[in-house]
Protein backbone atom coordinates (compact mmCIF):
# COMPACT_ATOMS: atom_id res chain seq x y z
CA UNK A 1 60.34 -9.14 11.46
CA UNK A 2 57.57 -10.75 12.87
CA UNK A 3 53.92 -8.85 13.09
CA UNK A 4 52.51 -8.85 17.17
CA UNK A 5 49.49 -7.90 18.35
CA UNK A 6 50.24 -5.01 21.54
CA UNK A 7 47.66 -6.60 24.29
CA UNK A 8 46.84 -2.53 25.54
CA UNK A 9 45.88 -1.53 22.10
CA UNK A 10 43.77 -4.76 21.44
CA UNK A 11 41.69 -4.39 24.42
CA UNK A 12 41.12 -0.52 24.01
CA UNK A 13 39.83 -1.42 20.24
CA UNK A 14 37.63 -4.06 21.90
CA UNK A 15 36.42 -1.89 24.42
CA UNK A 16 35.57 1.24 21.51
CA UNK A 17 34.19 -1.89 19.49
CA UNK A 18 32.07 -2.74 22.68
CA UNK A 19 30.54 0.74 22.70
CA UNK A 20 29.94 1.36 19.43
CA UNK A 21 28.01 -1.76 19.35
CA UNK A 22 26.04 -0.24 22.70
CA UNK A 23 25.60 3.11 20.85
CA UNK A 24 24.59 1.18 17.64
CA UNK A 25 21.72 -0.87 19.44
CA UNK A 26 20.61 2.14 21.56
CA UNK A 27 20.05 4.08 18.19
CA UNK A 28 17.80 1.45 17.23
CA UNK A 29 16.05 0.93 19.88
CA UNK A 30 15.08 4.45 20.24
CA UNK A 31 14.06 4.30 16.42
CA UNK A 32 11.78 1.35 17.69
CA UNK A 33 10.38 3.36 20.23
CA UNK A 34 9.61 6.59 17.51
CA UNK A 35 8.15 3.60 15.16
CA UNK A 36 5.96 2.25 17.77
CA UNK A 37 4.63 5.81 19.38
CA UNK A 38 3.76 7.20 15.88
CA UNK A 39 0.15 6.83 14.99
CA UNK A 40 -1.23 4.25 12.49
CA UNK A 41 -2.64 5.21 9.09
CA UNK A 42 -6.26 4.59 9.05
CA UNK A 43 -5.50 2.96 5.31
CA UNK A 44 -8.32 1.07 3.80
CA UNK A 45 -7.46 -1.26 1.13
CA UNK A 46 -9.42 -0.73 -2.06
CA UNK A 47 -9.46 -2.79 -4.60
CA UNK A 48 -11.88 -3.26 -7.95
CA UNK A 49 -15.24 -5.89 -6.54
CA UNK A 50 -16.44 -8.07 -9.59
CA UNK A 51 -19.61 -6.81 -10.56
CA UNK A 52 -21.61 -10.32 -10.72
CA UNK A 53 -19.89 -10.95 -7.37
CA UNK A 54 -21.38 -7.50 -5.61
CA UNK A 55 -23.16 -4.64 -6.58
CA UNK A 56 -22.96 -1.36 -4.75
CA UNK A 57 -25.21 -1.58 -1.81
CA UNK A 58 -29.00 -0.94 -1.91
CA UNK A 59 -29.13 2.06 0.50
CA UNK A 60 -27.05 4.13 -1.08
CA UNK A 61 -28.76 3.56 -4.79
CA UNK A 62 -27.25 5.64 -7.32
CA UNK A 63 -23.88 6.06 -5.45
CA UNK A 64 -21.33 7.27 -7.66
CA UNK A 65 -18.66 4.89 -8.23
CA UNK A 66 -15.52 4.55 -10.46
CA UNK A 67 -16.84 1.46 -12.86
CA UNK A 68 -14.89 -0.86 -15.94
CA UNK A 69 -17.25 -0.41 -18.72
CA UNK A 70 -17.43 -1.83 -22.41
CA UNK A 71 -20.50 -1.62 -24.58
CA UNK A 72 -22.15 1.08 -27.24
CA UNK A 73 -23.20 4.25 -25.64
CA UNK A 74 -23.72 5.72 -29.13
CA UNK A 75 -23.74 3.75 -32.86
CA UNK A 76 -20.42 5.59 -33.46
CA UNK A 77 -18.90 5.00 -29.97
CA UNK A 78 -17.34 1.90 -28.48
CA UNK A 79 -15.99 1.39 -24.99
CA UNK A 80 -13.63 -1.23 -23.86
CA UNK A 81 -12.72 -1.49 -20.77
CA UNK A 82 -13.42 2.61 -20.05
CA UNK A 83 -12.84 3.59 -16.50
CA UNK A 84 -16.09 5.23 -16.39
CA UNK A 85 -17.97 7.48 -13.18
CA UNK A 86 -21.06 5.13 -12.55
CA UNK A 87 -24.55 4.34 -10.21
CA UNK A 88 -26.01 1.68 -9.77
CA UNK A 89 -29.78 1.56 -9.18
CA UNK A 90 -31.76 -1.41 -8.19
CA UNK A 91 -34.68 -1.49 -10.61
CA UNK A 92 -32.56 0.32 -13.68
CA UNK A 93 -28.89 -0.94 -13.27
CA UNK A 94 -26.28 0.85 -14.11
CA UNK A 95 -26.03 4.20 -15.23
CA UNK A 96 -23.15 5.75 -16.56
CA UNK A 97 -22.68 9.61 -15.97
CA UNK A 98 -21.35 10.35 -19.21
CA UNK A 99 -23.82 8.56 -21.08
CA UNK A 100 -26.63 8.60 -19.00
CA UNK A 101 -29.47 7.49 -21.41
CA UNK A 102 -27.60 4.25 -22.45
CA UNK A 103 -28.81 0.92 -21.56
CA UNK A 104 -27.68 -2.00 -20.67
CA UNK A 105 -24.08 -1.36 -20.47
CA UNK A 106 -21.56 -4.03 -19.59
CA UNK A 107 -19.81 -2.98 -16.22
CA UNK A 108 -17.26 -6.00 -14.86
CA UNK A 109 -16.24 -4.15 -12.55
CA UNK A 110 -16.57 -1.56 -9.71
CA UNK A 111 -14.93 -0.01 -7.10
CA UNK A 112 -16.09 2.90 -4.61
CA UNK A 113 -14.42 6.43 -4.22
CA UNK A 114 -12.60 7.64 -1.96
CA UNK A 115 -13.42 9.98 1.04
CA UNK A 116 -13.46 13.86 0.46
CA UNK A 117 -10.85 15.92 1.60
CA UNK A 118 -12.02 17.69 5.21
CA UNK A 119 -11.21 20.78 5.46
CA UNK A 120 -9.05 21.88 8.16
């Protein structure tokens, strides 16, 4: 017995097709319309700044910063790479928190840290 295709069925599937393609695209486009009315995160990419490239800036001397440090704070203590709370200061460098009377030590690199939290 040969398979046929009932013409009142077929167009009845095309027409549910039809509309479920209609409520399909008007999903999305009201999705597009949530996406585009929310607001916009005020997101700042940081990312580490090469020390011999740029220093943290002059009017804010001493900022603390998060800084990549390697050196000898003490005979008995070496650093490699330590992610370290730093300031730098124009005339005396850098100057580690935790070891605050060492000198000279090697920072590579620095970045700065982030905003408070406000209180709300």
């Amino acid at each position: 017995m040969a398979e046929y295709i009932e013409r009142e069925a077929l167009l009845k599937a095309m027409i549910t097709s039809d509309e479920r393609i209609n409520l399909f695209q008007a999903g999305i486009a009201s999705a597009r319309a949530v996406v585009a009315s929310a607001p916009t995160a005020d997101v700042t990419s940081v990312e580490w700044i090469r020390a011999d490239e740029r220093l943290p800036d002059d009017e804010r001397d001493g900022e603390t910063v998060l800084a990549i440090v390697s050196g000898k704070p003490h005979e008995n203590i070496t650093l490699c790479q330590a992610i370290m709370l730093a300031g730098y200061f124009g005339e005396e460098g850098w100057v580690v928190n935790e070891y605050p009377e060492w000198e000279n030590p090697v920072v590579t690199h620095w970045m700065p840290l982030p905003e408070l939290p406000k209180n709300k």
